[in-house]
N, C-alpha and C. Protein backbone atom coordinates (compact mmCIF):
# COMPACT_ATOMS: atom_id res chain seq x y z
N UNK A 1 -54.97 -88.23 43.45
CA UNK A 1 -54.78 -89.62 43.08
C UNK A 1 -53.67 -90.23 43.90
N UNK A 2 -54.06 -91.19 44.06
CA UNK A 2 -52.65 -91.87 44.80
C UNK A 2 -52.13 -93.36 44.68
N UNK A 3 -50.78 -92.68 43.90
CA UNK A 3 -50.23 -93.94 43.62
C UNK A 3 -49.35 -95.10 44.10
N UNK A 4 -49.53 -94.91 45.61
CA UNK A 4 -48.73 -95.80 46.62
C UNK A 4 -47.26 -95.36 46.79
N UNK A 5 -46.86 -94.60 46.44
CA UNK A 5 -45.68 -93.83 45.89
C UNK A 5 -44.74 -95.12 45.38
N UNK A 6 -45.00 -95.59 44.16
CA UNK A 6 -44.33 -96.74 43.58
C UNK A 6 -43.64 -95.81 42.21
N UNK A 7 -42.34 -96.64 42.20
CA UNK A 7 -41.36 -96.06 41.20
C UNK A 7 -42.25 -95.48 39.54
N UNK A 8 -41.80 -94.63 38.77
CA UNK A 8 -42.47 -94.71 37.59
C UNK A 8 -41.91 -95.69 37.12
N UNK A 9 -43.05 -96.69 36.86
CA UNK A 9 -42.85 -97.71 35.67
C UNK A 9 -41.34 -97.94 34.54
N UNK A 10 -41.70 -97.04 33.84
CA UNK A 10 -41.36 -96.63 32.51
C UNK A 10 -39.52 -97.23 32.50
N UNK A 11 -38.76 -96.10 33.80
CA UNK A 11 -37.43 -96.68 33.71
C UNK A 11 -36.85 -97.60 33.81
N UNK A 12 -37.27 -98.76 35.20
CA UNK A 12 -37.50 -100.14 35.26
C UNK A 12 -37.67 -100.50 34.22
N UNK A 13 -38.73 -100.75 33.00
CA UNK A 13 -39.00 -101.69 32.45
C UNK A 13 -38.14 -100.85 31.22
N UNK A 14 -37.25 -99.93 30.99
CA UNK A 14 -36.42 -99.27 30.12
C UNK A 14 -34.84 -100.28 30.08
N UNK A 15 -34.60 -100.15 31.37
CA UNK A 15 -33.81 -101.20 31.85
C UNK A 15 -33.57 -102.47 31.33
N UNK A 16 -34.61 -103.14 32.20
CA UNK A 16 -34.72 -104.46 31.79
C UNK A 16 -35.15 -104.97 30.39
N UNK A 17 -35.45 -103.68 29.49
CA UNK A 17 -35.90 -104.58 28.22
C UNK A 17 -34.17 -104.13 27.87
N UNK A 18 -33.25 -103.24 28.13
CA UNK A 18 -32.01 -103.10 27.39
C UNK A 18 -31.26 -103.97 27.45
N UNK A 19 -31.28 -104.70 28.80
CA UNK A 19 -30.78 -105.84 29.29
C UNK A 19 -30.81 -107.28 29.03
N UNK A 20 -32.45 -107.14 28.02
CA UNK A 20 -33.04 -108.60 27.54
C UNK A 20 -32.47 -108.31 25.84
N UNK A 21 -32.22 -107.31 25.15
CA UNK A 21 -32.23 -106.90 24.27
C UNK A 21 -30.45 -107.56 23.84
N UNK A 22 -30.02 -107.07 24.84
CA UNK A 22 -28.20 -107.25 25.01
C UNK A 22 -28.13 -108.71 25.23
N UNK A 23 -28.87 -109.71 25.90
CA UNK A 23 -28.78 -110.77 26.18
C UNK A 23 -29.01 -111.45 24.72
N UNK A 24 -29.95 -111.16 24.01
CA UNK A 24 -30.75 -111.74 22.83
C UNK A 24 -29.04 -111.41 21.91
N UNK A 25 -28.80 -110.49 21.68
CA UNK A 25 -27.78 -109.93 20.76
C UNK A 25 -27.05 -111.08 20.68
N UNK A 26 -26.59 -111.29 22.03
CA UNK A 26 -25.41 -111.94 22.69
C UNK A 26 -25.59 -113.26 22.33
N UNK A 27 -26.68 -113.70 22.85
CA UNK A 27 -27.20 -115.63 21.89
C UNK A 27 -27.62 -115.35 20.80
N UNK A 28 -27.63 -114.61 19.81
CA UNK A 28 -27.05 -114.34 18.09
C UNK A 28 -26.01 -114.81 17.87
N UNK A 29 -25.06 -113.95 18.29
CA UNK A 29 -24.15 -113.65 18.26
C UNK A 29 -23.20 -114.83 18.64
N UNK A 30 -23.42 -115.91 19.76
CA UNK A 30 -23.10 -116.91 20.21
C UNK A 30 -23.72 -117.87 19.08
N UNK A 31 -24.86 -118.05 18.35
CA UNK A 31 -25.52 -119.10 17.79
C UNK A 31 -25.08 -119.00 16.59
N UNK A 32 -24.75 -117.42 15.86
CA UNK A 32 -24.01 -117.46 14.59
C UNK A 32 -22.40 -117.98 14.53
N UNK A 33 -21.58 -117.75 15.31
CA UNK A 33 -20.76 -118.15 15.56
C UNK A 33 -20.35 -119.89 15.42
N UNK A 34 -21.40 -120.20 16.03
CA UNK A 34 -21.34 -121.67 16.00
C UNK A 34 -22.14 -122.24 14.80
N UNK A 35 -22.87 -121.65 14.20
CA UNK A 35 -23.28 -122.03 12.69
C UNK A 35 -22.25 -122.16 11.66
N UNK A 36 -21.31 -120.65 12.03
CA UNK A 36 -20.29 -120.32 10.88
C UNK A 36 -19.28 -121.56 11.16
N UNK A 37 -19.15 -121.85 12.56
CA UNK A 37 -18.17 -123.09 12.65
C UNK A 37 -18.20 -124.72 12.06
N UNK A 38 -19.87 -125.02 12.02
CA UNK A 38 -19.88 -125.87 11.75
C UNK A 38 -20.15 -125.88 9.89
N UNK A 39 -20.52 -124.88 9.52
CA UNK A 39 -20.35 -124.57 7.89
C UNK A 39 -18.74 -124.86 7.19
N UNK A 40 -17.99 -124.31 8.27
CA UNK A 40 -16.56 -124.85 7.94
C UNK A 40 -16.29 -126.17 8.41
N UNK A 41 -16.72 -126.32 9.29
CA UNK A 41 -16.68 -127.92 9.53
C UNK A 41 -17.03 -129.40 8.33
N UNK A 42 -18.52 -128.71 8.11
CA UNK A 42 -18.96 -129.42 6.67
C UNK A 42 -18.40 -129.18 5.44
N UNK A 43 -17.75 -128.17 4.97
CA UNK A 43 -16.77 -127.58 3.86
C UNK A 43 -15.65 -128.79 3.83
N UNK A 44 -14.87 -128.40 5.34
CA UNK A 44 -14.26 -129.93 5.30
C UNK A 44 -14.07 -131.08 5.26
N UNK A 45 -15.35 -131.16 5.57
CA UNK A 45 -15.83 -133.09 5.48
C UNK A 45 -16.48 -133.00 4.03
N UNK A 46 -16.79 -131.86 3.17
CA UNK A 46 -17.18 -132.27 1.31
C UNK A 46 -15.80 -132.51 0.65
N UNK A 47 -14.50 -131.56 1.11
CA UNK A 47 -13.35 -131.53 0.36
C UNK A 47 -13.13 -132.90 0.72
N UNK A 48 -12.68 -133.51 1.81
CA UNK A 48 -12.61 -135.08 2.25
C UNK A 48 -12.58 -135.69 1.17
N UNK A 49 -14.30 -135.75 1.53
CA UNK A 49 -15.22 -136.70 0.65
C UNK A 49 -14.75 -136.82 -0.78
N UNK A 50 -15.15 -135.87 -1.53
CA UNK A 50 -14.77 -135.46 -3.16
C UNK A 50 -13.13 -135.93 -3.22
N UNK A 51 -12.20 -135.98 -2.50
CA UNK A 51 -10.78 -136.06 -2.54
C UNK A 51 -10.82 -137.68 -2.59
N UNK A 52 -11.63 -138.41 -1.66
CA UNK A 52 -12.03 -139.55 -1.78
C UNK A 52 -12.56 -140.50 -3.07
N UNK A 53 -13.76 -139.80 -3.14
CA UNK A 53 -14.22 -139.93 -4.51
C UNK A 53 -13.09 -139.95 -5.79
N UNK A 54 -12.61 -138.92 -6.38
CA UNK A 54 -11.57 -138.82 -6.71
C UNK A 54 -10.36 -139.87 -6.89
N UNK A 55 -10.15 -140.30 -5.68
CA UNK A 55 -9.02 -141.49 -5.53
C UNK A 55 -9.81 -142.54 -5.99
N UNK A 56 -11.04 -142.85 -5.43
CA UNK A 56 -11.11 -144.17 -5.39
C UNK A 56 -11.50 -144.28 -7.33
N UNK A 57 -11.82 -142.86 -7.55
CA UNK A 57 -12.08 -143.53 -9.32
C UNK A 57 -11.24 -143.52 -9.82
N UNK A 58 -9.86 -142.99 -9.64
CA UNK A 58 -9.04 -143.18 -10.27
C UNK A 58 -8.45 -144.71 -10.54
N UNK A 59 -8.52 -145.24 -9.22
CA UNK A 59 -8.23 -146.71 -8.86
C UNK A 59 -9.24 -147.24 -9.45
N UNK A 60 -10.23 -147.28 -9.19
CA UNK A 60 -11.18 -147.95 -10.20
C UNK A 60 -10.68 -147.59 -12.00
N UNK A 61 -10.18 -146.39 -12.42
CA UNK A 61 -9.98 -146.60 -13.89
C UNK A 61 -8.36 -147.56 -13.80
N UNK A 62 -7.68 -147.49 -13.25
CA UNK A 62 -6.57 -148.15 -12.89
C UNK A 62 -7.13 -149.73 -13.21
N UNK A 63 -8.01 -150.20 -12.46
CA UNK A 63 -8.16 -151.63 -12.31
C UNK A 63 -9.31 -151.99 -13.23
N UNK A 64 -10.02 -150.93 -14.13
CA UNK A 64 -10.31 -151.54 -15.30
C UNK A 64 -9.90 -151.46 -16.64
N UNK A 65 -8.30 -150.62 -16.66
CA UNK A 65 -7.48 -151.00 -17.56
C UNK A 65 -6.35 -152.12 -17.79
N UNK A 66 -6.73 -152.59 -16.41
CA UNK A 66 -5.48 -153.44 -15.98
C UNK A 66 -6.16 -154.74 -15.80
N UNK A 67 -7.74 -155.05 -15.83
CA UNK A 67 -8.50 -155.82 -15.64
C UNK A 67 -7.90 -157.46 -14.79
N UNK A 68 -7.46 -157.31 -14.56
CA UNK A 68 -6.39 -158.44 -13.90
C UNK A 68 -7.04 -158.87 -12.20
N UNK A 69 -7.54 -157.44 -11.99
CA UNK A 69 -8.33 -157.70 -10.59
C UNK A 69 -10.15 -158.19 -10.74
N UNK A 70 -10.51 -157.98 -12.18
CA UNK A 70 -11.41 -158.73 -11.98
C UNK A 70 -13.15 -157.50 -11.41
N UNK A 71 -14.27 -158.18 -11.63
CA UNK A 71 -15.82 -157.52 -11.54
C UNK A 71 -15.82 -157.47 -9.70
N UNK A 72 -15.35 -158.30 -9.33
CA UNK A 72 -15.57 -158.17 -7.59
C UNK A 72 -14.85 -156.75 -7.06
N UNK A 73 -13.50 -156.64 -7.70
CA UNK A 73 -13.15 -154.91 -7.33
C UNK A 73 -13.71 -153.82 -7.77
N UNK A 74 -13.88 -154.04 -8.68
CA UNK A 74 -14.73 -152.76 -9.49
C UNK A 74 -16.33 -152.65 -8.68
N UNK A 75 -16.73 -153.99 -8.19
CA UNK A 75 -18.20 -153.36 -7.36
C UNK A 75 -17.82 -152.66 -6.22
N UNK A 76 -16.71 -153.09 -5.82
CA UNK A 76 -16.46 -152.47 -4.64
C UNK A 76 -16.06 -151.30 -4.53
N UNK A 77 -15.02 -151.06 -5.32
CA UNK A 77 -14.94 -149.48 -5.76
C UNK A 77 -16.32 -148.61 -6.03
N UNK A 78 -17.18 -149.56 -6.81
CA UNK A 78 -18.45 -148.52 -7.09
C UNK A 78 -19.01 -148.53 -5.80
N UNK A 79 -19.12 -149.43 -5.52
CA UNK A 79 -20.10 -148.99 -3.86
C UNK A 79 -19.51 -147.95 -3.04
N UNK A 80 -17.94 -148.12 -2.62
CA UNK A 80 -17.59 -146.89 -2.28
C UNK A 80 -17.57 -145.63 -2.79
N UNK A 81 -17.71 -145.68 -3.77
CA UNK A 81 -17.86 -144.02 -4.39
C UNK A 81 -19.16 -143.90 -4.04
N UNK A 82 -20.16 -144.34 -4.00
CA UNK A 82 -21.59 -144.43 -4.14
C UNK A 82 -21.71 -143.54 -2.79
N UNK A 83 -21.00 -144.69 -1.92
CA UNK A 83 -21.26 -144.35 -0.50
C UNK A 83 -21.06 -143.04 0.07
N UNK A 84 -19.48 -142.58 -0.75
CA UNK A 84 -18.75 -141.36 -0.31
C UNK A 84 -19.78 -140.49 -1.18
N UNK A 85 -20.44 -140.26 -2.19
CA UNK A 85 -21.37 -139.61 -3.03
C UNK A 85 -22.93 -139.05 -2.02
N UNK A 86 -22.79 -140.42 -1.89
CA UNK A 86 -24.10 -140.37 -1.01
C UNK A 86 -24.35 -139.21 0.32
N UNK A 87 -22.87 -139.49 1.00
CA UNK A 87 -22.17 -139.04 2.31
C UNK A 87 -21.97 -137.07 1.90
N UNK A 88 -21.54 -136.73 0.54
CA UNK A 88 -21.44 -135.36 0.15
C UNK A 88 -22.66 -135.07 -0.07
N UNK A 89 -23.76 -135.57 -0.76
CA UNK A 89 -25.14 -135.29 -0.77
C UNK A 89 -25.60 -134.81 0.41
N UNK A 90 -25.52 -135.63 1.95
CA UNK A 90 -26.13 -135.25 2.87
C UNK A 90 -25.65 -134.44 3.80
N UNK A 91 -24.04 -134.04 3.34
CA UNK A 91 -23.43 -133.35 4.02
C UNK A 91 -24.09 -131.71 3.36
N UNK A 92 -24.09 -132.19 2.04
CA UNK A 92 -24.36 -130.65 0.97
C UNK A 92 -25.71 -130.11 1.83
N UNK A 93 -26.96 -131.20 2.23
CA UNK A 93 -27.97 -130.91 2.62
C UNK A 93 -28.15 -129.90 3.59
N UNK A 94 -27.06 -130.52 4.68
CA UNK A 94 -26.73 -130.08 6.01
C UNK A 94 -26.19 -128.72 5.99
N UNK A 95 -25.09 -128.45 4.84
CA UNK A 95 -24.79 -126.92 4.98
C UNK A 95 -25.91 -125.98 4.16
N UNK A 96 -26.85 -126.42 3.25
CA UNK A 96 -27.39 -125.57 3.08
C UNK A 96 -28.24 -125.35 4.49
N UNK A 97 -28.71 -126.27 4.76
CA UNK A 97 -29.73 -126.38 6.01
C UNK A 97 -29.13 -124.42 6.94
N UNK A 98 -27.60 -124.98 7.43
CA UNK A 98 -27.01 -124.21 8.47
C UNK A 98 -26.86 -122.76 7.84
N UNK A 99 -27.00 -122.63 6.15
CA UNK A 99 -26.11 -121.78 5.98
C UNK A 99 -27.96 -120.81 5.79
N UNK A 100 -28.76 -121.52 5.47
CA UNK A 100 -30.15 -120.89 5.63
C UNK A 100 -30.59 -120.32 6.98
N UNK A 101 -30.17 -120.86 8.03
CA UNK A 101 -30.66 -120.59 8.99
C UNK A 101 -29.69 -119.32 9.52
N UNK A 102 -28.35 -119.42 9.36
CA UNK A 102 -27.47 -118.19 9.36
C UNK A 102 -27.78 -117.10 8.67
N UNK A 103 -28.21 -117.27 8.04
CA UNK A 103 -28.64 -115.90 6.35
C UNK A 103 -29.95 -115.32 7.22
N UNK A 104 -30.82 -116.18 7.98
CA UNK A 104 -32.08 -115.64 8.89
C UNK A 104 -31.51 -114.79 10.05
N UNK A 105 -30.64 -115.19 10.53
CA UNK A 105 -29.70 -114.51 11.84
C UNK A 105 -29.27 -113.12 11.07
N UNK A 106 -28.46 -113.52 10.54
CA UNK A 106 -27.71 -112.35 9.97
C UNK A 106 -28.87 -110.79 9.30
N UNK A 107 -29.93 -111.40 8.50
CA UNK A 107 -31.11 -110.67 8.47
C UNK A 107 -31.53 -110.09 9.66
N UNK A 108 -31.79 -110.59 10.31
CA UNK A 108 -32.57 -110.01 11.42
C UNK A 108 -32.04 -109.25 12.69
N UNK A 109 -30.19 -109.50 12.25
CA UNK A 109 -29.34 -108.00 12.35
C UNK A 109 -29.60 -106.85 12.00
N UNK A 110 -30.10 -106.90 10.81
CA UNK A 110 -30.15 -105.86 9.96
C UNK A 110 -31.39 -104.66 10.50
């Protein structure tokens, strides 16, 4: 038989799959990283938010015991809480989003 005298296969492509294997690890490893960053990122923009929230109802119970400022502040206060409410909702969305897709990474470590 004659096989052109060409390398055996087998080690070449032993190689290069260790090499694609290490690369893959490596953009894991790079993509979890930057998931976990932006999970803390959003952690910080809910504490914000809620710290926000927080203030502004307090001020709102402030200015409807003190009623002196009147229905035009108090909408406005509610809209801002609304807004900042609204803003933790879609932030909450977003980290589950990241923290699902990390929990898939981290699996498929395993």
């Amino acid at each position: 038989s004659s096989d052109g005298g060409a390398p055996p296969p087998v080690a070449g492509a032993a190689k290069g799959n260790y090499k694609q294997e290490k690369e893959k690890r490596l953009g894991k490893k790079k993509e979890r990283q930057k998931l976990q960053k932006e999970i803390q990122s959003l952690e910080k923009t809910m504490d914000k938010l809620r710290a926000k929230v927080d203030t502004l109802q307090a001020e709102m119970d402030e200015t409807s015991s003190d009623n002196s400022e009147g229905w035009t502040v108090l909408a406005d206060l509610s809209a801002k809480i609304q807004e900042a409410t609204d803003e933790i909702d879609e932030t909450e969305m977003r980290w589950l989003e990241v923290a699902e897709v990390l929990e898939t990474l981290n699996e498929d470590e395993e």
